[in-house]
Protein backbone atom coordinates (compact mmCIF):
# COMPACT_ATOMS: atom_id res chain seq x y z
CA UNK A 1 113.18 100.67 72.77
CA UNK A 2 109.52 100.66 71.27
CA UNK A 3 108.63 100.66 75.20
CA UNK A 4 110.39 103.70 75.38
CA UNK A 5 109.35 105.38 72.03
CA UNK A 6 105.78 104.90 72.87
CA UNK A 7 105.91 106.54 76.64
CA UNK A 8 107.50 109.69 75.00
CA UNK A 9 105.28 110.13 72.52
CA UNK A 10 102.30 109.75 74.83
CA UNK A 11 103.92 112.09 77.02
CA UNK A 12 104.31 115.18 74.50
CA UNK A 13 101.02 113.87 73.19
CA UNK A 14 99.95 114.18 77.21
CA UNK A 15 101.77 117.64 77.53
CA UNK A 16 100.13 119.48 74.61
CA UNK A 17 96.54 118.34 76.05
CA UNK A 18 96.88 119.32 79.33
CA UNK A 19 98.48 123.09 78.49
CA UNK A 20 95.43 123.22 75.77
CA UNK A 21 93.13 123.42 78.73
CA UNK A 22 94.76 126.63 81.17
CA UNK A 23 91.58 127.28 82.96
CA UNK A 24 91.60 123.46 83.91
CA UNK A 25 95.26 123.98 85.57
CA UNK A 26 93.94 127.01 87.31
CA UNK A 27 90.29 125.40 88.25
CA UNK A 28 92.50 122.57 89.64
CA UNK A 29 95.13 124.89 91.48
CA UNK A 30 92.50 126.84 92.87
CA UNK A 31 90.85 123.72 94.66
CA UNK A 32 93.92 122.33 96.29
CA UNK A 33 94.93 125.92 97.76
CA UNK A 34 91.57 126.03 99.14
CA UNK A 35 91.55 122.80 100.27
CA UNK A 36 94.93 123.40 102.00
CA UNK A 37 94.07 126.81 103.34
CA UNK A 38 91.00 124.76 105.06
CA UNK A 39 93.56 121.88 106.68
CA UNK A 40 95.44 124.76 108.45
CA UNK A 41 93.01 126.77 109.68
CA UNK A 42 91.98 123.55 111.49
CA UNK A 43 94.73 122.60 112.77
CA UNK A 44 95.05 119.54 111.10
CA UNK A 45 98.83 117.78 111.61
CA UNK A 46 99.25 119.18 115.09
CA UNK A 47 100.63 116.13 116.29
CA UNK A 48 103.19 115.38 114.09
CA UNK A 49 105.57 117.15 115.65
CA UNK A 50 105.40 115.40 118.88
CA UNK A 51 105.98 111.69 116.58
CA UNK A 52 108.93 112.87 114.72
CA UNK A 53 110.11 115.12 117.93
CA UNK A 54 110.40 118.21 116.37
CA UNK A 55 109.15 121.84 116.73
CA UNK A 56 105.55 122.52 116.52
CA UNK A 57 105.81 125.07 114.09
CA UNK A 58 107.23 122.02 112.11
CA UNK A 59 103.99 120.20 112.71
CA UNK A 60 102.48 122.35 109.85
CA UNK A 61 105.34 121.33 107.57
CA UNK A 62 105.46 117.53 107.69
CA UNK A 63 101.30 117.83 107.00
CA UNK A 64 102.15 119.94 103.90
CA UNK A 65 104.32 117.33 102.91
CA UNK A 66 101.49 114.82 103.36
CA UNK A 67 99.52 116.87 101.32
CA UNK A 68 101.65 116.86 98.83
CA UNK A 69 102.22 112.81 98.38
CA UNK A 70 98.51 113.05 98.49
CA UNK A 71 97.37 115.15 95.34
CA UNK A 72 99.96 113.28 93.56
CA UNK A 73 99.06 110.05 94.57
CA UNK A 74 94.64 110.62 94.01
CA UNK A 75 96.11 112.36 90.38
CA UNK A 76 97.74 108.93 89.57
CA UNK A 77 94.64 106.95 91.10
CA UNK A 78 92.38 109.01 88.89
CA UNK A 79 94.19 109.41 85.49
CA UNK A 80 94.11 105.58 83.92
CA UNK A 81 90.14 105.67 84.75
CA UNK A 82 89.58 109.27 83.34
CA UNK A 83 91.62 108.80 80.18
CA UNK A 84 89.81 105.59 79.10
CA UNK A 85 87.01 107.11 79.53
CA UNK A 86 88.31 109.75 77.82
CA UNK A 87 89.63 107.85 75.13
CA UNK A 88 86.01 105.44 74.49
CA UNK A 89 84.68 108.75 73.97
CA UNK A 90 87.15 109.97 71.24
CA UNK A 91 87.07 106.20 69.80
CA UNK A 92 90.31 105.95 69.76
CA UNK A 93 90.16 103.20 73.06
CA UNK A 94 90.05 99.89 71.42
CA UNK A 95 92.87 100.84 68.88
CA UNK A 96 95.23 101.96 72.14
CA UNK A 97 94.38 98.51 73.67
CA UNK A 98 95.56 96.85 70.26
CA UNK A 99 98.48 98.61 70.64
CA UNK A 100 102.11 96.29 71.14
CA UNK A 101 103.19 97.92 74.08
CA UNK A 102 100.04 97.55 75.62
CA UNK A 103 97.70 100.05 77.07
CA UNK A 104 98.85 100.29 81.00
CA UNK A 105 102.47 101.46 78.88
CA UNK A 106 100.87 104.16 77.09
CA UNK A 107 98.88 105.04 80.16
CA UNK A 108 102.50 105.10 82.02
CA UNK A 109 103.40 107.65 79.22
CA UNK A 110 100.09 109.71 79.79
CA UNK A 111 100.28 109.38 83.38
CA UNK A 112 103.93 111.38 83.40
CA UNK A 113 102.33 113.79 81.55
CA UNK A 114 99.98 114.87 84.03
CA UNK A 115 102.48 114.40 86.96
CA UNK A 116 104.27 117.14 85.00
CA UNK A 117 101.35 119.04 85.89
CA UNK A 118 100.79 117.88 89.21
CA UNK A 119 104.57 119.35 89.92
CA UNK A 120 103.77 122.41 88.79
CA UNK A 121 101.21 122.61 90.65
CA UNK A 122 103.16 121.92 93.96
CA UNK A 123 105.63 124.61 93.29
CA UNK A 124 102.88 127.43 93.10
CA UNK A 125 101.37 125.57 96.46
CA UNK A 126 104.75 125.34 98.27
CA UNK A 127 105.17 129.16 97.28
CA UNK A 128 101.25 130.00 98.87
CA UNK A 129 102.08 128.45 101.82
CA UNK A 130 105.32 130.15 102.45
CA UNK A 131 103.84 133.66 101.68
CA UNK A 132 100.21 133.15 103.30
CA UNK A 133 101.59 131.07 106.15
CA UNK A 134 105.33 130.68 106.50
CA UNK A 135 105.05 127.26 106.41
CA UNK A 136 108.01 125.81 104.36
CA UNK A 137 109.36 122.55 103.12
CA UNK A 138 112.70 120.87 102.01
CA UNK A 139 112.91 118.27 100.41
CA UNK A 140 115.11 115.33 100.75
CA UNK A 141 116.46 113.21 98.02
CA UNK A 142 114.93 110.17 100.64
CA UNK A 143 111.73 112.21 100.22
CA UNK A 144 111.83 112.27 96.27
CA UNK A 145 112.52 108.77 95.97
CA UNK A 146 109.90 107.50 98.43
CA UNK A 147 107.35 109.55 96.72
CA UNK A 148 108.34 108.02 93.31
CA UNK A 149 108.31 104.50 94.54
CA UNK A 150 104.49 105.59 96.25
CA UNK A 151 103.64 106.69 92.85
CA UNK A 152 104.51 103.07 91.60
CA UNK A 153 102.15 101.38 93.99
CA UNK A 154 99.87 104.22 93.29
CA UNK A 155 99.46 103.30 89.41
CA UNK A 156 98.82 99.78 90.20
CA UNK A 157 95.58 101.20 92.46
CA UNK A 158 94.97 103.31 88.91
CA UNK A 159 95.35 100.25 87.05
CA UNK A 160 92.28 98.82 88.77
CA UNK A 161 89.59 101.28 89.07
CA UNK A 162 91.40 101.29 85.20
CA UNK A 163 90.18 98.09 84.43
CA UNK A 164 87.00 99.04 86.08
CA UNK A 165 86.49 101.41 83.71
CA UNK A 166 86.50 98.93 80.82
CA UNK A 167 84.07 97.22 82.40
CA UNK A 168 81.39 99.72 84.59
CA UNK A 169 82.11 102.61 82.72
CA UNK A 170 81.43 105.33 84.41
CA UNK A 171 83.42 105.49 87.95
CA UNK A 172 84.36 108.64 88.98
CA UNK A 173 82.38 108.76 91.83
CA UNK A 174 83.53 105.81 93.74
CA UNK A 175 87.46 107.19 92.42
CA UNK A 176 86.43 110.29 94.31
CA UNK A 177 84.95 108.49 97.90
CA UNK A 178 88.64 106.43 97.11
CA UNK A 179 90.66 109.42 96.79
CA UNK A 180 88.79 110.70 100.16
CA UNK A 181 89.40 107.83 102.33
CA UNK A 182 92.91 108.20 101.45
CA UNK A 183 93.01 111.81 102.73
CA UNK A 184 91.81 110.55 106.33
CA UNK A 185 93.65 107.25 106.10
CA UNK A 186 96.89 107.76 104.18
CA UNK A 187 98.40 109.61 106.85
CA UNK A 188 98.02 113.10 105.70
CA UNK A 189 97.35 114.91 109.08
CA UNK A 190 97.47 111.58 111.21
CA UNK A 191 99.47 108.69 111.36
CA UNK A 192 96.94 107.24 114.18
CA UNK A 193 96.70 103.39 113.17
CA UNK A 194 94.19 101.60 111.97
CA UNK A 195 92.79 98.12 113.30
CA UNK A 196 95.63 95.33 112.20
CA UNK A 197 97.60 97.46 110.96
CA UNK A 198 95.98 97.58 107.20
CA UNK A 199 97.34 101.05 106.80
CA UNK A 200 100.29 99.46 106.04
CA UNK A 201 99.01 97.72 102.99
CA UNK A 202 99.11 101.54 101.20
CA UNK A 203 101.72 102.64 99.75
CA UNK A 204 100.92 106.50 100.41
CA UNK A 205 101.15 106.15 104.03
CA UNK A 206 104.33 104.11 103.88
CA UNK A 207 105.90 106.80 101.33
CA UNK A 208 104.96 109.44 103.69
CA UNK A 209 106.06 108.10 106.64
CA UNK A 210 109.47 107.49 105.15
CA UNK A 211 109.62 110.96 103.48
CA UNK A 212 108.98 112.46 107.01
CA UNK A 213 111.53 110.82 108.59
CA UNK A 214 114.10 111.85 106.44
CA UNK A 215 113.22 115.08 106.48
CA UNK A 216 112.19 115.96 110.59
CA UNK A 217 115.33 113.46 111.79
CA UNK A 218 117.32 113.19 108.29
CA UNK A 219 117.52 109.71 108.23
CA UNK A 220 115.06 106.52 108.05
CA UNK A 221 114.21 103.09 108.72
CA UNK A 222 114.81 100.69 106.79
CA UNK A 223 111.85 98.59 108.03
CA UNK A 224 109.55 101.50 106.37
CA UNK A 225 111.71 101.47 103.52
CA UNK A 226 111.29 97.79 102.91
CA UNK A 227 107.55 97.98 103.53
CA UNK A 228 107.24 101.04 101.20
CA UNK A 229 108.53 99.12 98.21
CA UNK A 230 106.96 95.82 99.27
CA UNK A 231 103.51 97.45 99.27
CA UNK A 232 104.49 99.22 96.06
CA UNK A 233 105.10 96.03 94.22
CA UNK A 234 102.29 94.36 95.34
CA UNK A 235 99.94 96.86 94.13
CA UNK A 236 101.65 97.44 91.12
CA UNK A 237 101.41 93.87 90.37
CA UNK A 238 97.78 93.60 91.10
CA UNK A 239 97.24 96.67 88.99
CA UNK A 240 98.52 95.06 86.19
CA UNK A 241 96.76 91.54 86.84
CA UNK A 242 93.37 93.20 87.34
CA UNK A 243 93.58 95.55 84.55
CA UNK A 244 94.33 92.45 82.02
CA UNK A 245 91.48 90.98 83.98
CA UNK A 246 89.04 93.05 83.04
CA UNK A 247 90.41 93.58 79.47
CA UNK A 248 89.69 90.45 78.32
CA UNK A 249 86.16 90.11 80.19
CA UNK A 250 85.06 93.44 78.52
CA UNK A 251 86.05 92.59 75.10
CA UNK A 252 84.60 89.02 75.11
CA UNK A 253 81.56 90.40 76.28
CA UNK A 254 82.11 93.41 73.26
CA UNK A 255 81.35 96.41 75.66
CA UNK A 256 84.88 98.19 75.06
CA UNK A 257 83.81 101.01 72.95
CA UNK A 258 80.46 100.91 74.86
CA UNK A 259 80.07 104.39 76.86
């Protein structure tokens, strides 16, 4: 129940931040419409119709759905190292990491927060698209609970450039050539594979792949499924491990508050 308590309140806590900040939400709406207005106009996806054998028109479609699992997976990646930084700056970080819960909980609570955001922000994009572009999307209730269990695996990645953060301090850059990679990698506009098949290790591309067959064929394989939540629990795991990791290095060597 204290589990519980403690991710709610860090959640309103989260909400009130975020809808302090408007121009933020529009700064950050404005950058993923323009990043998505420059996938179209290059084509990007084209092939994706020919994988799941659909129309081409639906081509555009199943990349806008990439997209999608995309800016909410980079949000998750990014959050746990931006809010300890953000919270070493208040001085408020060591007294969350005393907390009984533990930090990575009241991240979790954060985290939701700004995934309230994020969906927000994917309604106004779904509605661009439809009105610049006619590109549409439905969702599947497949689709929704792949992208949940991506998000899963996708914390555990947070958790690590996380416990980076306690640690290096100031990461944002190598978050952002991360959250890059992942656009050409994750499977976004291509599912083309990479050498031994270490695409698989992700849990975006698995959630996407999964979320695009239920919604170009409605159905799925359970295979993907399998390997979705496999890769999901591994990271998630890691996360965790890591983050504890580098806890306990950065507070016996007293650099914690240190930015």
């Amino acid at each position: 129940m204290n589990y519980l308590k403690a991710v709610y309140a860090e959640y309103r806590l989260g909400l009130k931040q975020l809808f302090s900040y408007k121009m933020n939400f529009f700064s950050e709406m404005a950058t993923i419409a323009i990043l998505y207005f420059a996938l179209v106009f290059m084509n990007s996806g084209n092939s994706l119709g020919s994988i799941y054998n659909t129309y081409s028109t639906d081509s555009k479609s199943l990349m806008l759905l990439g997209y999608v699992f995309w800016n909410f997976s980079v949000s998750t990646i990014n959050f746990a190292s931006s809010e300890i930084s953000s919270e070493a700056t208040k001085g408020t970080l060591e007294q969350k990491l005393m907390a009984c819960v533990g930090l990575p909980i009241l991240l979790f609570g954060k985290l939701l927060s700004g995934n309230t955001l994020i969906i927000l922000e994917t309604i106004m994009l779904l509605i661009i698209s439809k009105i610049f572009f006619n590109i549409g999307l439905s969702f599947t209730i497949i689709s929704i609970v792949s992208l949940l269990i991506t998000l899963i695996g996708m914390y555990g990645f947070g958790l690590i450039f996380g416990g980076l953060a306690l640690k290096e301090k100031r990461i944002s850059k190598l978050v952002f050539i991360v959250q890059i990679i992942l656009l050409f990698i994750g499977g976004i506009f291509n599912e083309k594979g990479l050498i031994f098949n270490i695409h698989r290790i992700i849990p975006l591309y698995n959630g996407i792949i999964v979320a695009r067959q239920s919604i170009a064929n409605s159905q799925y394989n359970v295979v993907d499924l399998n390997i979705l939540i496999l890769s999901s629990l591994f990271w998630i795991i890691v996360g965790v491990y890591i983050f504890k990791y580098f806890f306990k290095k950065a507070r016996k060597l007293g650099i914690l508050n240190q930015y």
